[in-house]
C-alpha atoms as a PDB file:
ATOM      1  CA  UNK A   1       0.000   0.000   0.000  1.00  0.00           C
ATOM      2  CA  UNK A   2       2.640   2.296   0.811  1.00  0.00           C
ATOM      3  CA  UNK A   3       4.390   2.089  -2.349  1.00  0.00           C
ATOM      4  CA  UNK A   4       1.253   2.569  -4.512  1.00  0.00           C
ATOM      5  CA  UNK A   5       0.157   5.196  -2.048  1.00  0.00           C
ATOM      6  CA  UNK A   6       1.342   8.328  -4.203  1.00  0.00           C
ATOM      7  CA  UNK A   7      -0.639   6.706  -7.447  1.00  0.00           C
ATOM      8  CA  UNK A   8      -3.599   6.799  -5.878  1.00  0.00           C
ATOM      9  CA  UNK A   9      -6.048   9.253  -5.425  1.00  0.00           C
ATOM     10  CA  UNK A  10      -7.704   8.151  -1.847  1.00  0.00           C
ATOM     11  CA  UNK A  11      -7.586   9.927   1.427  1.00  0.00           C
ATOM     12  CA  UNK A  12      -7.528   6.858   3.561  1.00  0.00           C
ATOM     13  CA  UNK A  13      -6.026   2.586   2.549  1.00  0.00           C
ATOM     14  CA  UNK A  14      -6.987  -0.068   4.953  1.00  0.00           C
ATOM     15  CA  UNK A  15      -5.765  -3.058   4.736  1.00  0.00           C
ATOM     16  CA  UNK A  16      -8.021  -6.640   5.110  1.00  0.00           C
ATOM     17  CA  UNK A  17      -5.798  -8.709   3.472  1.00  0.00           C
ATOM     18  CA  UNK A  18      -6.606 -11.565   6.235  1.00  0.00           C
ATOM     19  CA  UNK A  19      -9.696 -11.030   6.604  1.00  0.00           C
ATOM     20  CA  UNK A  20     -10.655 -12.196   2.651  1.00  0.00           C
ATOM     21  CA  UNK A  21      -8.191 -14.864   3.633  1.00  0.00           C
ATOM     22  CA  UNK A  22     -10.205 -15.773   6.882  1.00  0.00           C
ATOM     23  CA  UNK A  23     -13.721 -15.784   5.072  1.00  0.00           C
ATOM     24  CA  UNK A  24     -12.805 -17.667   2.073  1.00  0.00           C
ATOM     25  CA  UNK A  25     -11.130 -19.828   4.021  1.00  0.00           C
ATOM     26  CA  UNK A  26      -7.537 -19.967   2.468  1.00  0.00           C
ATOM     27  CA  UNK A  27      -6.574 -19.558   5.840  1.00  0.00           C
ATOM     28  CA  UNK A  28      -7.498 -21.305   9.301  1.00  0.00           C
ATOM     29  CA  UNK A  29      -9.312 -19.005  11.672  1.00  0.00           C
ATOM     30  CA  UNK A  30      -8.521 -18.736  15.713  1.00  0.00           C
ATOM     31  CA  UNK A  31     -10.946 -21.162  17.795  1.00  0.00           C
ATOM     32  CA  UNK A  32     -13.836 -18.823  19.083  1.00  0.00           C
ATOM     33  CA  UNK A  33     -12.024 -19.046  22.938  1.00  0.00           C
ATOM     34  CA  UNK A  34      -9.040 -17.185  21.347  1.00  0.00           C
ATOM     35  CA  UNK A  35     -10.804 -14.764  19.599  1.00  0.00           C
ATOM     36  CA  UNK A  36     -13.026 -13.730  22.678  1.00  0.00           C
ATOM     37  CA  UNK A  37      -9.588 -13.454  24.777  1.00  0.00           C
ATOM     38  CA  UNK A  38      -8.089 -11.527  22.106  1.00  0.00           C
ATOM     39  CA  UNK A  39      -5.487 -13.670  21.047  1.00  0.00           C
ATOM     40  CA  UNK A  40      -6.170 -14.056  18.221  1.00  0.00           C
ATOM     41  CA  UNK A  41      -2.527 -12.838  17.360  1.00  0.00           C
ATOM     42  CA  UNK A  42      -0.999 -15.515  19.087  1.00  0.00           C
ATOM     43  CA  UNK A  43      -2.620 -18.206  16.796  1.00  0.00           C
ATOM     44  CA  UNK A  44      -1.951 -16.025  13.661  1.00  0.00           C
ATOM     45  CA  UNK A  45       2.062 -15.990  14.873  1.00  0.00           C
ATOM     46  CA  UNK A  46       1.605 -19.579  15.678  1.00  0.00           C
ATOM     47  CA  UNK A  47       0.650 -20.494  12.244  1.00  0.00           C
ATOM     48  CA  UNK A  48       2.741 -18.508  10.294  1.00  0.00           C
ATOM     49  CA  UNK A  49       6.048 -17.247  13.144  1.00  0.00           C
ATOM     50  CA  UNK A  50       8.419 -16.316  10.450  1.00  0.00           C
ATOM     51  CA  UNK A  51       6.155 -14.306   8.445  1.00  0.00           C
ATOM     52  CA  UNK A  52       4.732 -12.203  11.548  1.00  0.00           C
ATOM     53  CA  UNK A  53       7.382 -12.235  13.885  1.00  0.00           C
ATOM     54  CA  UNK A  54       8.416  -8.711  12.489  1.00  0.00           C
ATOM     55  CA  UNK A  55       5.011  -7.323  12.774  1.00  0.00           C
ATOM     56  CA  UNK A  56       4.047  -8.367  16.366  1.00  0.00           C
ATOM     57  CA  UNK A  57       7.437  -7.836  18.295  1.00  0.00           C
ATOM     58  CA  UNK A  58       9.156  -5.169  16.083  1.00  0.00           C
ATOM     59  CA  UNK A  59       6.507  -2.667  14.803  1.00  0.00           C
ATOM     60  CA  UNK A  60       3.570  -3.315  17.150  1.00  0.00           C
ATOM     61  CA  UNK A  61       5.943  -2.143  20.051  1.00  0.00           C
ATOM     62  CA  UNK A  62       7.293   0.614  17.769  1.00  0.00           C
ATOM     63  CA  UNK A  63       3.639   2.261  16.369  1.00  0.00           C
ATOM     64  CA  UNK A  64       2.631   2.158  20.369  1.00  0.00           C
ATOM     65  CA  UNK A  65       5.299   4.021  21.364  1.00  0.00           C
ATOM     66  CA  UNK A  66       4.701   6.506  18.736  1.00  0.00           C
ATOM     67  CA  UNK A  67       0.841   6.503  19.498  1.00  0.00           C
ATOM     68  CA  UNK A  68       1.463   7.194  23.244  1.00  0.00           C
ATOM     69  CA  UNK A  69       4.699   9.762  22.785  1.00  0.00           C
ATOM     70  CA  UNK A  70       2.002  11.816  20.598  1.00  0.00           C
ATOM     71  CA  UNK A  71      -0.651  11.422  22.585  1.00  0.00           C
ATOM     72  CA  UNK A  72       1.472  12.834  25.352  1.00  0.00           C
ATOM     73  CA  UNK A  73       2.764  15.720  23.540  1.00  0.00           C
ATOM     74  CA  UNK A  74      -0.838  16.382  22.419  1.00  0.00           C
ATOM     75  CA  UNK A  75      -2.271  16.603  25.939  1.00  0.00           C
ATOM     76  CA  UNK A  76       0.717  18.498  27.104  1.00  0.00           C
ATOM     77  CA  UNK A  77       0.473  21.183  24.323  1.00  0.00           C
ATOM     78  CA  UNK A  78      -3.404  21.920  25.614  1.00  0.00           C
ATOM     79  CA  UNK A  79      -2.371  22.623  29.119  1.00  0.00           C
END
């Protein structure tokens, strides 16, 4: 998406590349336990570690720090 972001002429991309995945059923879903404990993550790394690995340890950590450090600076800048 990134890449083919400056081609395109939308505000906004969201990716649901799993989810078609998911609902066809290309790929195995998380038993209904998981999903209501939110873990569903920890099935998806299960099933595919080498692929994901990246995504869940390196830039979930990484976008949260950047979500809270702006938050921060946003509710300092209003005091």
């Amino acid at each position: 998406m990134a890449e083919h972001r400056p081609a395109l002429c939308a505000p906004l991309l969201l990716g649901v590349g799993y989810a078609f995945d998911a609902l066809s059923g290309a790929k195995p879903q998380a038993p209904d336990w998981m999903q209501h404990a939110c873990l569903e993550w920890a099935f998806r790394f299960g099933c595919e570690p080498r692929r994901l690995w990246p995504r869940i340890f390196i830039d979930g950590p990484c976008f949260m720090a950047a979500l809270i450090s702006q938050t921060l600076k946003v509710k300092n800048f209003n005091r």
